[in-house]
N, C-alpha and C. Protein backbone atom coordinates (compact mmCIF):
# COMPACT_ATOMS: atom_id res chain seq x y z
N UNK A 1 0.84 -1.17 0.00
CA UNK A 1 0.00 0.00 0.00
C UNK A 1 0.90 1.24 0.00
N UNK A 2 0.47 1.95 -0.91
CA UNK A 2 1.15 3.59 -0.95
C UNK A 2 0.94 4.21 0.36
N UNK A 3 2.02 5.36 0.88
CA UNK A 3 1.75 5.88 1.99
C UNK A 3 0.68 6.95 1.74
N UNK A 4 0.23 7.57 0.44
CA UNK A 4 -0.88 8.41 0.46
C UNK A 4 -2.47 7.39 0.75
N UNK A 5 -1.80 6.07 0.50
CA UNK A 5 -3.09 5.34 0.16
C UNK A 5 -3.44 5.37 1.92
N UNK A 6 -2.01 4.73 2.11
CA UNK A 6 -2.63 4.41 3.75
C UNK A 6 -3.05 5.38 4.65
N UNK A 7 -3.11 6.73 4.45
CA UNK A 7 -3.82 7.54 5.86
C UNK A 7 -5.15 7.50 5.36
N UNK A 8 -5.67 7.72 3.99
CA UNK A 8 -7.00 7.34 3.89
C UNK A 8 -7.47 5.89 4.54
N UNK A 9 -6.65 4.84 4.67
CA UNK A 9 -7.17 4.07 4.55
C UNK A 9 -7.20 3.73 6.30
N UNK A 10 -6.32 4.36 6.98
CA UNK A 10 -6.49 4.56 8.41
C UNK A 10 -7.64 5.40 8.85
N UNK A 11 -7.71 6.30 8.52
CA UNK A 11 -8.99 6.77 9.15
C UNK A 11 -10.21 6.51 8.15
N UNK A 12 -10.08 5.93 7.23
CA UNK A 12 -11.14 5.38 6.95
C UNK A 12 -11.95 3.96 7.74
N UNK A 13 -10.95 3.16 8.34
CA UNK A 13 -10.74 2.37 9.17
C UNK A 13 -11.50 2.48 10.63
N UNK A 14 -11.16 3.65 10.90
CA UNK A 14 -11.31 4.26 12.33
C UNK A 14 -12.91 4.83 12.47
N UNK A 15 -13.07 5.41 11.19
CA UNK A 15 -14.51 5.92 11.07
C UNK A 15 -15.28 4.89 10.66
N UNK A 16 -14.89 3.39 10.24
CA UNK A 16 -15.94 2.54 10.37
C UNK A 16 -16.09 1.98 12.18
N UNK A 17 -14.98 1.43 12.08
CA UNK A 17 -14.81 0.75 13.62
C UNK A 17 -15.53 1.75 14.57
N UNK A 18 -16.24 3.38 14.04
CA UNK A 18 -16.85 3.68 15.26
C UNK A 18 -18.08 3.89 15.09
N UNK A 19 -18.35 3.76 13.29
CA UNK A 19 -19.95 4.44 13.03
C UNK A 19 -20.40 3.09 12.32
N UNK A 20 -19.54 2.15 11.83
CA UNK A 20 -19.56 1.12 10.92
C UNK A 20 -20.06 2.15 9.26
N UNK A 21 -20.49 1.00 8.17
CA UNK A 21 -20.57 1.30 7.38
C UNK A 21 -21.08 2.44 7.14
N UNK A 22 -22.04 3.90 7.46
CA UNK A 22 -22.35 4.52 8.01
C UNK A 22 -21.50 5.66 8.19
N UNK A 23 -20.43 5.20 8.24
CA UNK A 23 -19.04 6.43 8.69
C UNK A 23 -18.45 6.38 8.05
N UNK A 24 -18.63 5.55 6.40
CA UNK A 24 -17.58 5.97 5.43
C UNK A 24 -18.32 6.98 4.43
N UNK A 25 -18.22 7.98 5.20
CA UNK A 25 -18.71 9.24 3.96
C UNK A 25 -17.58 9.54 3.97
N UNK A 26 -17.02 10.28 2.18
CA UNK A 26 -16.30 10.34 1.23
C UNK A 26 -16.03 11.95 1.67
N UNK A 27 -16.62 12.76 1.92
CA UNK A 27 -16.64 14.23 2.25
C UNK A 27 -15.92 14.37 3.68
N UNK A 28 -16.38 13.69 4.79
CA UNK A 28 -16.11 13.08 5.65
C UNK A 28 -14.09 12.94 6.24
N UNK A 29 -14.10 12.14 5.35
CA UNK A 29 -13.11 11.40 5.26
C UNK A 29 -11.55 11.82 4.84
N UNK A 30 -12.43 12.71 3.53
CA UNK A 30 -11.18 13.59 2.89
C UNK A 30 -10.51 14.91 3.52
N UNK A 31 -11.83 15.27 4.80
CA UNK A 31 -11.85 16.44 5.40
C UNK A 31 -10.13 15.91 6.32
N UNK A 32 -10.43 14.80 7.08
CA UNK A 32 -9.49 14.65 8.18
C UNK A 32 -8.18 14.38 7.48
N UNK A 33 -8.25 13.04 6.11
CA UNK A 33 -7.09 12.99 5.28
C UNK A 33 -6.39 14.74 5.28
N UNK A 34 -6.85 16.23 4.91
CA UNK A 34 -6.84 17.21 4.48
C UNK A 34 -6.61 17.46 2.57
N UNK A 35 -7.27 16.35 2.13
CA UNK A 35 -7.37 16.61 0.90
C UNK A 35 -8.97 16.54 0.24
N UNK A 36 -8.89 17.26 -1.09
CA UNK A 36 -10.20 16.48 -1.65
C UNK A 36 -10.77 15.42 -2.15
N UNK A 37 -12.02 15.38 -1.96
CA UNK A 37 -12.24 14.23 -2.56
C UNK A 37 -12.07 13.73 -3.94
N UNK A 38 -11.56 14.62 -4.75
CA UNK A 38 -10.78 14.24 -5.86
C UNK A 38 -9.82 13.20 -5.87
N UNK A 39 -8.78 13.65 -4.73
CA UNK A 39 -7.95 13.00 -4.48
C UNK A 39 -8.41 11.50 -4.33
N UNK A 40 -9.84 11.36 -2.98
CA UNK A 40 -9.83 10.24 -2.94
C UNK A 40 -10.38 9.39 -4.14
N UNK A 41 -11.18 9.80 -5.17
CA UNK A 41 -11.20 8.98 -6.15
C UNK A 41 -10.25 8.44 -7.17
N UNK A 42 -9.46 9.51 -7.42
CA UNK A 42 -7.86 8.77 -7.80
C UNK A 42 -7.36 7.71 -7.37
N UNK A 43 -7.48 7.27 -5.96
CA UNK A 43 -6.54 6.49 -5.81
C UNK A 43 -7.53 5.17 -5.23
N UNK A 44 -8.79 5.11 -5.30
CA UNK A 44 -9.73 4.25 -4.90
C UNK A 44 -10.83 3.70 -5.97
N UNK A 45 -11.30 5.27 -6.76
CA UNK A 45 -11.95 4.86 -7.67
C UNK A 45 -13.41 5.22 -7.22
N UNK A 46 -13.75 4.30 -6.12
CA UNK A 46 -14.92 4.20 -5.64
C UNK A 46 -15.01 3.60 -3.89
N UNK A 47 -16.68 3.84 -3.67
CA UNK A 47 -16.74 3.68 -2.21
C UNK A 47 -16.41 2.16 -2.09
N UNK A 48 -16.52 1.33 -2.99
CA UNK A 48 -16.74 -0.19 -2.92
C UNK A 48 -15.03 -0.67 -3.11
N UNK A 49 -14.86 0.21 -3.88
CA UNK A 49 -13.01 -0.51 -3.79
C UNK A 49 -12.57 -0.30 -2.26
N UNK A 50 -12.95 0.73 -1.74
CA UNK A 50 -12.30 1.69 -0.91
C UNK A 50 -12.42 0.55 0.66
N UNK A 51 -13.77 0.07 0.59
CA UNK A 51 -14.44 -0.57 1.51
C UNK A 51 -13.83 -2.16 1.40
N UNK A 52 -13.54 -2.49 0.36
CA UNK A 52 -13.16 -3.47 0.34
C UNK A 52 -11.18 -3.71 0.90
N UNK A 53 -10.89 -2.45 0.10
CA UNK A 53 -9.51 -2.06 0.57
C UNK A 53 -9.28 -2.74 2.04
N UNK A 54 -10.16 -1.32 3.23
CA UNK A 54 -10.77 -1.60 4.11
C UNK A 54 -10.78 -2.92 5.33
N UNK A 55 -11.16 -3.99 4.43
CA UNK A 55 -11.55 -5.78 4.96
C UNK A 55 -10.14 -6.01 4.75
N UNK A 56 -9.48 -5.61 3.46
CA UNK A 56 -7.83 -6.49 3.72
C UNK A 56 -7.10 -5.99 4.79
N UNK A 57 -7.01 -4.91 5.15
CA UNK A 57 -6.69 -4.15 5.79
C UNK A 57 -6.99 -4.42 7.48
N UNK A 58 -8.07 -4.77 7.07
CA UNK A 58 -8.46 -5.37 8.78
C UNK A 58 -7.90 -7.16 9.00
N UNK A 59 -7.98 -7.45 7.81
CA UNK A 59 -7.30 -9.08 8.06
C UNK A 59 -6.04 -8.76 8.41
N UNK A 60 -4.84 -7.90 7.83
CA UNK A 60 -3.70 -7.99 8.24
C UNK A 60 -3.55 -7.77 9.48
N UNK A 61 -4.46 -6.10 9.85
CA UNK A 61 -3.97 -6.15 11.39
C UNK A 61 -4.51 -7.11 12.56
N UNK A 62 -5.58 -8.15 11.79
CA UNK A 62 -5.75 -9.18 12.62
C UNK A 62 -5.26 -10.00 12.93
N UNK A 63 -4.30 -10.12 11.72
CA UNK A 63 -2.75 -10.94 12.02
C UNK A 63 -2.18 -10.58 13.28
N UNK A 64 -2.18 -9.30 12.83
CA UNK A 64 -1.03 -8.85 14.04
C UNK A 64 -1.50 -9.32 15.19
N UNK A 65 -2.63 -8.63 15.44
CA UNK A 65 -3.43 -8.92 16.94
C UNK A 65 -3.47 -10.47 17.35
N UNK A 66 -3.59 -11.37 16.31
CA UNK A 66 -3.56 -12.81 16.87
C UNK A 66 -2.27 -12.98 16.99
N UNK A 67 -1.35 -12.75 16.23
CA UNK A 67 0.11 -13.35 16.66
C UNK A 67 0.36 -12.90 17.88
N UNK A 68 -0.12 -11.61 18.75
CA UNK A 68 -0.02 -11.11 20.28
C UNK A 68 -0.59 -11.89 20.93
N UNK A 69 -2.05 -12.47 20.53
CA UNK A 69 -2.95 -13.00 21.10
C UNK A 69 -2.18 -14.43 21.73
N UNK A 70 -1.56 -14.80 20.91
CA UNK A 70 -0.79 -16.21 20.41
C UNK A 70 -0.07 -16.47 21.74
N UNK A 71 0.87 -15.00 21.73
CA UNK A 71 1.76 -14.65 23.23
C UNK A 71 1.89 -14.65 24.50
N UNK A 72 0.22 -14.63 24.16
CA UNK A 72 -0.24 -14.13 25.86
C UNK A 72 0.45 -15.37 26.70
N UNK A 73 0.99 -15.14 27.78
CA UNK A 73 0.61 -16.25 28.99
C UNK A 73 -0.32 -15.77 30.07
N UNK A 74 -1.07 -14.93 30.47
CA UNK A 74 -1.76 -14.71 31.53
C UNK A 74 -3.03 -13.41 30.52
N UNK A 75 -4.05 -13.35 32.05
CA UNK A 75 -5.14 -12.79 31.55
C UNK A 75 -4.32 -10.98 31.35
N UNK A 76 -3.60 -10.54 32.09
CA UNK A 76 -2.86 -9.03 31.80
C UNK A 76 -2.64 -9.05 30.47
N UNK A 77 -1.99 -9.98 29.85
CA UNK A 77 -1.27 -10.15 28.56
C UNK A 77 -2.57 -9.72 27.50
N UNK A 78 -3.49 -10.43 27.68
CA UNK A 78 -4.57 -10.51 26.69
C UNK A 78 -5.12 -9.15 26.73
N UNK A 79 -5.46 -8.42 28.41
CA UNK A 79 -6.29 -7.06 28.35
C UNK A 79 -5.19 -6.24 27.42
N UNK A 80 -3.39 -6.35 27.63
CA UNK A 80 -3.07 -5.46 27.17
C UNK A 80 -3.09 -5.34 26.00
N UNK A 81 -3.47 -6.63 25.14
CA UNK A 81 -3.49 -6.64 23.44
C UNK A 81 -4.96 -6.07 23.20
N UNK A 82 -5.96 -6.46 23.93
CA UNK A 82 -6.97 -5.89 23.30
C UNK A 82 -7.47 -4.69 23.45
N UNK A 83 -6.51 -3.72 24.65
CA UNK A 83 -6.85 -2.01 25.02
C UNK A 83 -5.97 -1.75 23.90
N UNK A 84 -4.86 -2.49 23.44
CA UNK A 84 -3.55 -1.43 22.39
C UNK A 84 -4.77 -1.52 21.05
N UNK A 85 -5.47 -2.87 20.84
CA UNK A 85 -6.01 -2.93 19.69
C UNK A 85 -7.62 -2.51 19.36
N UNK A 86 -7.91 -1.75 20.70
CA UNK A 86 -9.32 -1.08 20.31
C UNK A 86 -10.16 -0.73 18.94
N UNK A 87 -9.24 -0.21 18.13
CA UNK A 87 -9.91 0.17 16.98
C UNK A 87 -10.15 -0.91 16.19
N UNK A 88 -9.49 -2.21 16.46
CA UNK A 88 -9.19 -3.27 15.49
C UNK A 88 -10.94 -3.93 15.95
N UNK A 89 -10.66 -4.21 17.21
CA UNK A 89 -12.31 -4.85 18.01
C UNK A 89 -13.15 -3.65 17.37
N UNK A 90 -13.40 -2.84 17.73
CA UNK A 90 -14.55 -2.23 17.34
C UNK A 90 -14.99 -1.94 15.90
N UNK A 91 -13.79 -2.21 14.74
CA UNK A 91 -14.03 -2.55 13.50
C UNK A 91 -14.47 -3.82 13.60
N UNK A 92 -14.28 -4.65 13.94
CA UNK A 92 -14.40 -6.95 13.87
C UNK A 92 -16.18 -6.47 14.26
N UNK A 93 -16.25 -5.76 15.55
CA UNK A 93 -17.74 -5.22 16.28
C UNK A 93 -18.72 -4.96 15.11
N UNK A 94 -18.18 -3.73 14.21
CA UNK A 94 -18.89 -3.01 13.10
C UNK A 94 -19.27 -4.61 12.01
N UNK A 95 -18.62 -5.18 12.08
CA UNK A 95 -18.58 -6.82 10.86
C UNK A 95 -19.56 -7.73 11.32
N UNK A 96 -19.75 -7.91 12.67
CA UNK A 96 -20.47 -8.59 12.99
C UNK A 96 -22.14 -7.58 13.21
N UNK A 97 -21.98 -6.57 13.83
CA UNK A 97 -23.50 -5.98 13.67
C UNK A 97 -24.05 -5.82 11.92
N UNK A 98 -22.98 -5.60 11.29
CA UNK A 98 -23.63 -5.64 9.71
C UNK A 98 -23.63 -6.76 8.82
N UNK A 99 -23.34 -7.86 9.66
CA UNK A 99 -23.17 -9.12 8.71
C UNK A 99 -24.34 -10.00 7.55
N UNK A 100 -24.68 -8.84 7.75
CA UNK A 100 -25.98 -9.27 6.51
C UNK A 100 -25.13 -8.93 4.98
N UNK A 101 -24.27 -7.95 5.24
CA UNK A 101 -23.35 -7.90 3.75
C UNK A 101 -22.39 -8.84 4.15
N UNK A 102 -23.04 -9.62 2.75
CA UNK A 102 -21.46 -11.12 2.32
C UNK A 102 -20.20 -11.00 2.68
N UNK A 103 -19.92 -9.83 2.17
CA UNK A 103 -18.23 -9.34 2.83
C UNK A 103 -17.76 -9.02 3.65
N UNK A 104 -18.88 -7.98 4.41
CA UNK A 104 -18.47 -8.30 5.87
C UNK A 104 -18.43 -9.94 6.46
N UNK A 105 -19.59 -10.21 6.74
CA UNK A 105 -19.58 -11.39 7.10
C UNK A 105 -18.52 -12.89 6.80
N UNK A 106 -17.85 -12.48 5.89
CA UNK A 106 -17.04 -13.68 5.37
C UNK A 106 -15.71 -13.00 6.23
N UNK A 107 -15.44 -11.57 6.16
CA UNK A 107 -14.35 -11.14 6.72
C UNK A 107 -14.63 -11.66 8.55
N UNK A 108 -15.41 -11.36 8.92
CA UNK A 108 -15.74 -11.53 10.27
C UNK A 108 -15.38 -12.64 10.90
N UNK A 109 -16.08 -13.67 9.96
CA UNK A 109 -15.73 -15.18 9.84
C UNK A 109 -14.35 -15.71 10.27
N UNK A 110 -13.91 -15.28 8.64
CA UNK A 110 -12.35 -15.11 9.19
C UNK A 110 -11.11 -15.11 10.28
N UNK A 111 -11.53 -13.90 10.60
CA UNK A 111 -11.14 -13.14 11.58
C UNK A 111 -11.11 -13.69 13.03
N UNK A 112 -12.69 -13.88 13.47
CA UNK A 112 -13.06 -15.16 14.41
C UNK A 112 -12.22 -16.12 14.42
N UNK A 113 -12.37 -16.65 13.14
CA UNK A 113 -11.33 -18.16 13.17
C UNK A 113 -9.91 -17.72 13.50
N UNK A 114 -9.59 -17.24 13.11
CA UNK A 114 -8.03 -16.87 13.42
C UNK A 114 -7.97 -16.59 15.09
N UNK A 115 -8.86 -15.77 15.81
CA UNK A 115 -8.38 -15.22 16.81
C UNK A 115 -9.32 -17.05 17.95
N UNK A 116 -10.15 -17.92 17.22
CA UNK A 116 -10.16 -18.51 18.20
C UNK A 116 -8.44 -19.66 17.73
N UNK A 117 -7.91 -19.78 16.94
CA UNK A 117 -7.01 -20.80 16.85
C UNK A 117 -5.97 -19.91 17.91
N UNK A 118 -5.53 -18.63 17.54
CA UNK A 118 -5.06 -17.74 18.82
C UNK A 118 -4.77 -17.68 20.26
N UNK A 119 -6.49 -18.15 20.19
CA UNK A 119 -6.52 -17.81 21.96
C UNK A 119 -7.31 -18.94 22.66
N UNK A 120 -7.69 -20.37 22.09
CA UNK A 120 -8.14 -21.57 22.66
C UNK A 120 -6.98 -21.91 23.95
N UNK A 121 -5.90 -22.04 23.47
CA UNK A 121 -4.92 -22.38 24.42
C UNK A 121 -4.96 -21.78 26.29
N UNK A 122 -4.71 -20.47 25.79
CA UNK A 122 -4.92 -19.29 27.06
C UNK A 122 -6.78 -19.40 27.52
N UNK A 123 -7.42 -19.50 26.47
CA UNK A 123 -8.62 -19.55 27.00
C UNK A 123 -8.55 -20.61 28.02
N UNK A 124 -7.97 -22.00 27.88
CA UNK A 124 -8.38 -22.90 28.73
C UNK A 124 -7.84 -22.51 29.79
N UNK A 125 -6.60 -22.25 29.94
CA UNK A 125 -5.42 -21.64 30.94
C UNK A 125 -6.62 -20.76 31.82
N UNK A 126 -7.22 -19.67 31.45
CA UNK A 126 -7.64 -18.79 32.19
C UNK A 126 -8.60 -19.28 32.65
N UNK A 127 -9.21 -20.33 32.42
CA UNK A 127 -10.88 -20.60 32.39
C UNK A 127 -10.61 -21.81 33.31
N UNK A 128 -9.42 -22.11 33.60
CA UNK A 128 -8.65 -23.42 34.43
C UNK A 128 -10.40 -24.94 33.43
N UNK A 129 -10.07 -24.81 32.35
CA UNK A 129 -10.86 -25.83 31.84
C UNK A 129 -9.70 -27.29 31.09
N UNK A 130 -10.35 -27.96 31.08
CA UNK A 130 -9.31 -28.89 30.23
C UNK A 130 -9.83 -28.80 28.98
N UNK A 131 -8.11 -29.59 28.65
CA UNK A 131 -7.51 -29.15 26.85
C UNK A 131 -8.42 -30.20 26.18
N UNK A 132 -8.79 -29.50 24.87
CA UNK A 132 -9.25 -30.39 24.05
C UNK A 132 -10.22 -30.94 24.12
N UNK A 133 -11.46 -30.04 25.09
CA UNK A 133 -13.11 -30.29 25.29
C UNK A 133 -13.33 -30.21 23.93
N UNK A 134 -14.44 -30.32 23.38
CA UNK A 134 -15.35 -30.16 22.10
C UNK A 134 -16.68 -29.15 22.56
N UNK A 135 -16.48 -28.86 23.71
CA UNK A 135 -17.14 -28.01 24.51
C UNK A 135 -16.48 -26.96 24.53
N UNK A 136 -15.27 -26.89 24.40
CA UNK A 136 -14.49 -25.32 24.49
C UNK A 136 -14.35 -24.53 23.52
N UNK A 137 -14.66 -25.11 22.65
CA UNK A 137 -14.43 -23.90 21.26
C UNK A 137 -15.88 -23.62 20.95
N UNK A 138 -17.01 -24.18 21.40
CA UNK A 138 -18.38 -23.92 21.09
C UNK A 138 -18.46 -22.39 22.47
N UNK A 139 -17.94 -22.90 23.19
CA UNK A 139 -17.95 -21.72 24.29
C UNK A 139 -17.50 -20.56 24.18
N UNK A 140 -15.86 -20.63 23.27
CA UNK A 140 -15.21 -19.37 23.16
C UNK A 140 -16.23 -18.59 22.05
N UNK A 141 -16.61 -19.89 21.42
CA UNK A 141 -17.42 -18.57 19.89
C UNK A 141 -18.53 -18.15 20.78
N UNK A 142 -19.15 -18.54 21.88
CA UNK A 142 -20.27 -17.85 22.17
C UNK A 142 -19.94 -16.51 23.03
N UNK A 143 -18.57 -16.79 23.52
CA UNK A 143 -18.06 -15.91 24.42
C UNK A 143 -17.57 -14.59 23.64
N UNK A 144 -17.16 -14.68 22.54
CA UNK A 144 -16.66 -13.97 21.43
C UNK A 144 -18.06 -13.42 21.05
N UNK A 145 -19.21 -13.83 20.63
CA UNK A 145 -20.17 -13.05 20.24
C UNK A 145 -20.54 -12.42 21.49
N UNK A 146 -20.90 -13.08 22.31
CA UNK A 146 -21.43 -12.47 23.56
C UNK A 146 -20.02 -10.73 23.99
N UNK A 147 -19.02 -11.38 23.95
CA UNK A 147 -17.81 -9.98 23.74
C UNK A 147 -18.23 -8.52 22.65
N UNK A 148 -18.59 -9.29 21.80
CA UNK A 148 -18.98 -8.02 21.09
C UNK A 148 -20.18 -7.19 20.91
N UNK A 149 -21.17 -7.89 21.54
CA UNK A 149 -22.59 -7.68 21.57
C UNK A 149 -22.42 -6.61 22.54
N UNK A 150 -21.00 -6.17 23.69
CA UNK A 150 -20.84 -5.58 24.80
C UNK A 150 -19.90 -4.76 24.51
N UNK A 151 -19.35 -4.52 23.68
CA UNK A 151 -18.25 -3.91 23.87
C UNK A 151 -17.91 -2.17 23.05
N UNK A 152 -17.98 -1.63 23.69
CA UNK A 152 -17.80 -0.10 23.12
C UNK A 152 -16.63 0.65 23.34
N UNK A 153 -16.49 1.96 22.41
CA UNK A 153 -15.39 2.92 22.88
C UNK A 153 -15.28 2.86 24.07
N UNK A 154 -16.22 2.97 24.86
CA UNK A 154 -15.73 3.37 26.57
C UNK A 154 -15.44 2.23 27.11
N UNK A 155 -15.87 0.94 26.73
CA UNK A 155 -15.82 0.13 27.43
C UNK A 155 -14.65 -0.62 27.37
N UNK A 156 -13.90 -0.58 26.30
CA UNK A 156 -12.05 -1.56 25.82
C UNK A 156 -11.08 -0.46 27.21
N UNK A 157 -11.45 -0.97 27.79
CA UNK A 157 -10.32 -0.63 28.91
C UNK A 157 -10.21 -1.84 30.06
N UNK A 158 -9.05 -1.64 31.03
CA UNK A 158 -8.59 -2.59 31.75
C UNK A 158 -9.55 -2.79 32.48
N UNK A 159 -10.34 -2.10 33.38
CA UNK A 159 -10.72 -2.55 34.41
C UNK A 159 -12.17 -2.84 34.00
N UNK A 160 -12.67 -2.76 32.60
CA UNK A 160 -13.68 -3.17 32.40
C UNK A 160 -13.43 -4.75 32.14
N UNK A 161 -12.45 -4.78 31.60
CA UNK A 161 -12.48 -6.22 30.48
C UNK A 161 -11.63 -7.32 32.10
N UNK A 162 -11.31 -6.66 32.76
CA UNK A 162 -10.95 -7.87 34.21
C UNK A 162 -12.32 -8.11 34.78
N UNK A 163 -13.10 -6.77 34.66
CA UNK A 163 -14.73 -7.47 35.18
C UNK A 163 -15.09 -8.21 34.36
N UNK A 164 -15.40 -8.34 32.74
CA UNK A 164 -15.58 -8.68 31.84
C UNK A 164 -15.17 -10.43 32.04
N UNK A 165 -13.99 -10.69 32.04
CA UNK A 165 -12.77 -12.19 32.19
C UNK A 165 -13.18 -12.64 33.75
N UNK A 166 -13.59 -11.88 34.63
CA UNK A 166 -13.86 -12.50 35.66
C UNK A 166 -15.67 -13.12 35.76
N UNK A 167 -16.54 -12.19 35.14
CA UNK A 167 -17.77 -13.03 35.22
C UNK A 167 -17.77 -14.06 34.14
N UNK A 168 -16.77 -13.92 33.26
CA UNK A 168 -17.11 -14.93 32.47
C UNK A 168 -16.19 -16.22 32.84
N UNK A 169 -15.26 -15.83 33.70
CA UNK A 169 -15.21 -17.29 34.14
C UNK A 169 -15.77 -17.94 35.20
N UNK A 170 -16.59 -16.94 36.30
CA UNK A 170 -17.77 -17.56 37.20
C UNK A 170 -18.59 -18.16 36.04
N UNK A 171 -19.01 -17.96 35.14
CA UNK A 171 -20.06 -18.40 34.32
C UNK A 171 -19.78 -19.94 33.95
N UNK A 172 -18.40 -19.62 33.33
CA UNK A 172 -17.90 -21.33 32.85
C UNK A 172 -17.97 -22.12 33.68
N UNK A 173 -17.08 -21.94 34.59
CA UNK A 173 -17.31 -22.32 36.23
C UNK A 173 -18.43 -23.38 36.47
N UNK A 174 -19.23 -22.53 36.23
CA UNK A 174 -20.69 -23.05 36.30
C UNK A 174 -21.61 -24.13 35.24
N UNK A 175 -20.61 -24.12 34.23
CA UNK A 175 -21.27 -24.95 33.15
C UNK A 175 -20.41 -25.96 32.89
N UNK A 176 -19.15 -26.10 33.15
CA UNK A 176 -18.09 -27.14 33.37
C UNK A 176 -18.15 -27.77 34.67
């Protein structure tokens, strides 16, 4: 990606992850870039390239975030990847409330899968569950939707997401 490409494509990023699809106005967008929207059709074309751009863009840094995820050994490890990666969750957030479009939804998909192959390991660790239930990965995806169904700008911070990791492991607790 060109470096003119990528600040559009950062705060284009940022203004979905907070308004979802919804927040990619083109007027919008070019205002904060500080160019026109001339510009942005040059180098996009259109809202649909732009959006699609967008989804690759969120797979890579989901890379990133799972290879951290990967790292963790304790529950600190995990809050601190997912407060550094706020904008990344609340874009994955925006994919799953609009998953009625194919592309979101396939990206979402994705994404999910990656971060449960990620974080099954530590999940059990934290959840003191044993390895290799057929029960545990049905749990993390519910725990993962149930995560995002909750989760807002204000709320990706530490001392929410230790309340957050702590009722949800009274919960497991309870079903294991």
């Amino acid at each position: 990606m060109k470096e003119i490409e990528k600040i559009w494509i950062e705060i284009g990023y940022k203004a979905f992850a907070m308004d979802g699809p919804n927040g990619i106005k083109i007027e919008r967008i070019s205002k904060e870039v500080g160019k026109n929207k001339s510009s942005f059709y040059h180098l996009f074309a259109d809202l649909e390239i732009f959006t699609s751009q967008l989804l690759s863009y969120h797979i890579e840094q989901s890379k990133i975030v799972t290879g951290k995820e990967a790292k963790c050994t304790g529950l600190d490890d995990l809050i601190e990847v997912l407060v550094e990666h706020k904008i990344d969750l609340l874009f994955n957030r925006q994919l799953r409330i609009n998953r009625e479009n194919s592309e979101f939804k396939n990206c979402f998909q994705t994404v999910n899968e990656m971060t449960i192959s990620a974080i099954i390991p530590l999940w059990n660790k934290l959840l003191s569950i044993e390895e290799n239930l057929p029960l545990n990965e049905l749990v993390l995806k519910i725990s993962l939707e149930n995560f995002f169904l909750q989760i807002t700008d204000e709320t990706i911070n530490k001392e929410w997401l230790q309340e957050y990791f702590k009722g949800l492991k009274n919960l497991v607790s309870k079903v294991y």
